[in-house]
C-alpha atoms as a PDB file:
ATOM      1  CA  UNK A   1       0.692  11.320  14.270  1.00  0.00           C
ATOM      2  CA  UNK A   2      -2.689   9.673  13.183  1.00  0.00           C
ATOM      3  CA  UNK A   3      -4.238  11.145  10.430  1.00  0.00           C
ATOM      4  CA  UNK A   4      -7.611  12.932  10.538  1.00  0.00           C
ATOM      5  CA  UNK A   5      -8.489  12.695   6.751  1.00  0.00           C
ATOM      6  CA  UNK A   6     -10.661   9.867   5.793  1.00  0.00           C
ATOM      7  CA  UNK A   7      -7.995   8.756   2.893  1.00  0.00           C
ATOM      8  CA  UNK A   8      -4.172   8.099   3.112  1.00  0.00           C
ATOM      9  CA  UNK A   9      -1.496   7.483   1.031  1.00  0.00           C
ATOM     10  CA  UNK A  10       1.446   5.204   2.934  1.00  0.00           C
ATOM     11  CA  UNK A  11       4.686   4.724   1.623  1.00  0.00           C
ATOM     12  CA  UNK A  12       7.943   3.670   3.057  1.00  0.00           C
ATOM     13  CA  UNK A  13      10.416   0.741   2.959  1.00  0.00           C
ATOM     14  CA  UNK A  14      10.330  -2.658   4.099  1.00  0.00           C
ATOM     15  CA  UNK A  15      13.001  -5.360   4.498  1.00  0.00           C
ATOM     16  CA  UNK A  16      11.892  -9.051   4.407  1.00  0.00           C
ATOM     17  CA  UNK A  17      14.478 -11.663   5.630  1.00  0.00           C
ATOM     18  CA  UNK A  18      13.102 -15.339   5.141  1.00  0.00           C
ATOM     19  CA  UNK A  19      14.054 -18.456   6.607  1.00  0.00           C
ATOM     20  CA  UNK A  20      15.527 -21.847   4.929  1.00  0.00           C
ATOM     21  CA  UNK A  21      12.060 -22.988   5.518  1.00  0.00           C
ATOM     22  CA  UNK A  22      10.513 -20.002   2.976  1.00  0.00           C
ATOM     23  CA  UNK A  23       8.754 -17.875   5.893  1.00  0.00           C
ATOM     24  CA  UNK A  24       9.328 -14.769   6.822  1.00  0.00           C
ATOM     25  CA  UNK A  25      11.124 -14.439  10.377  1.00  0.00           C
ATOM     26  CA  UNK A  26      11.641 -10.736  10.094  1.00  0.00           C
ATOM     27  CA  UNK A  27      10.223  -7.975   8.995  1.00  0.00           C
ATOM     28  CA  UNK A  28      11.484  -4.212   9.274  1.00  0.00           C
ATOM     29  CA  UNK A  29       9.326  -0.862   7.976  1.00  0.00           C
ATOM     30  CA  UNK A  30       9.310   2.593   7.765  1.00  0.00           C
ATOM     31  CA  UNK A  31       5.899   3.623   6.899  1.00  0.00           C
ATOM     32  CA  UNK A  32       4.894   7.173   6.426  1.00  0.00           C
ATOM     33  CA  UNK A  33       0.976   7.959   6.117  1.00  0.00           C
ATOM     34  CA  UNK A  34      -0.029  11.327   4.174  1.00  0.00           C
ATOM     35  CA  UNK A  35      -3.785  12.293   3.858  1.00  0.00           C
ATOM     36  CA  UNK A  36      -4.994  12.548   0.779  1.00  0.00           C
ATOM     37  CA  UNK A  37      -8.223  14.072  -0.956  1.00  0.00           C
ATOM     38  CA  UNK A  38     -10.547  11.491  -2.363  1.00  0.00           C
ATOM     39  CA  UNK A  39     -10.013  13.167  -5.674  1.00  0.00           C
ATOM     40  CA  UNK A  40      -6.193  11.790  -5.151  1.00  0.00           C
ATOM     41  CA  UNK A  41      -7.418   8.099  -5.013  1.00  0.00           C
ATOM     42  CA  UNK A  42      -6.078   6.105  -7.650  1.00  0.00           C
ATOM     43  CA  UNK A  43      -7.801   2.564  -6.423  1.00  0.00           C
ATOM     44  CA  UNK A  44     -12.065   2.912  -6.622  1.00  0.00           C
ATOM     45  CA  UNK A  45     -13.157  -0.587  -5.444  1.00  0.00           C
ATOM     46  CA  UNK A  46     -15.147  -2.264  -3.238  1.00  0.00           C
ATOM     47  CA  UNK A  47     -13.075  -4.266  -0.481  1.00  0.00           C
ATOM     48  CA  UNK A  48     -11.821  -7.005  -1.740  1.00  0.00           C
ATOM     49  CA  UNK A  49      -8.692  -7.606  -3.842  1.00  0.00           C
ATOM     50  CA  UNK A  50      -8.561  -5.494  -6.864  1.00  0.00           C
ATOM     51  CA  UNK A  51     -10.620  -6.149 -10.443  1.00  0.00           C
ATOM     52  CA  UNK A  52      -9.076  -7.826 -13.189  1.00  0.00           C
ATOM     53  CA  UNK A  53      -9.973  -4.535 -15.511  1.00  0.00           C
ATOM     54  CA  UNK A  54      -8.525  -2.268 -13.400  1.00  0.00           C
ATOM     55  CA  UNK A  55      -5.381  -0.884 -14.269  1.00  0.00           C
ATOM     56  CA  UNK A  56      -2.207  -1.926 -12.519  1.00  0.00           C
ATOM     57  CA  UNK A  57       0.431   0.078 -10.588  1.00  0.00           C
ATOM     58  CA  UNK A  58       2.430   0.411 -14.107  1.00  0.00           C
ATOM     59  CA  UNK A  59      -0.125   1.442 -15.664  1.00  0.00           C
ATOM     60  CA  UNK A  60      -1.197   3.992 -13.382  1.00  0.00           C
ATOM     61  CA  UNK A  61       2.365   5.344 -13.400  1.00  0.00           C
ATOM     62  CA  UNK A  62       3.731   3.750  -9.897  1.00  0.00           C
END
């Protein structure tokens, strides 16, 4: 079901299995997407990986 809102929130499980050699040769997931309000958006940045000041998941309560 794609979502029509213009935010999401995706959460789900994923199982890694590596090879002797360190990379990843499988990977499994269950991802579930739920719309969200932009109100409900814990992460304000530009693209881009996220700011040194901002808060981390722990600290945001995840």
């Amino acid at each position: 079901m794609p979502c029509q809102a213009n935010w999401v929130r995706s959460y789900g499980n994923e199982n890694w299995e590596f090879g002797a050699d360190g990379l990843m040769e499988r990977r499994f997931s269950c991802i579930n997407d739920m719309p969200i309000k932009e109100s409900d958006r814990k992460f304000h940045w530009p693209l881009g990986r996220r700011p040194d000041d901002h808060p981390g998941l722990s600290d945001l309560g995840m």
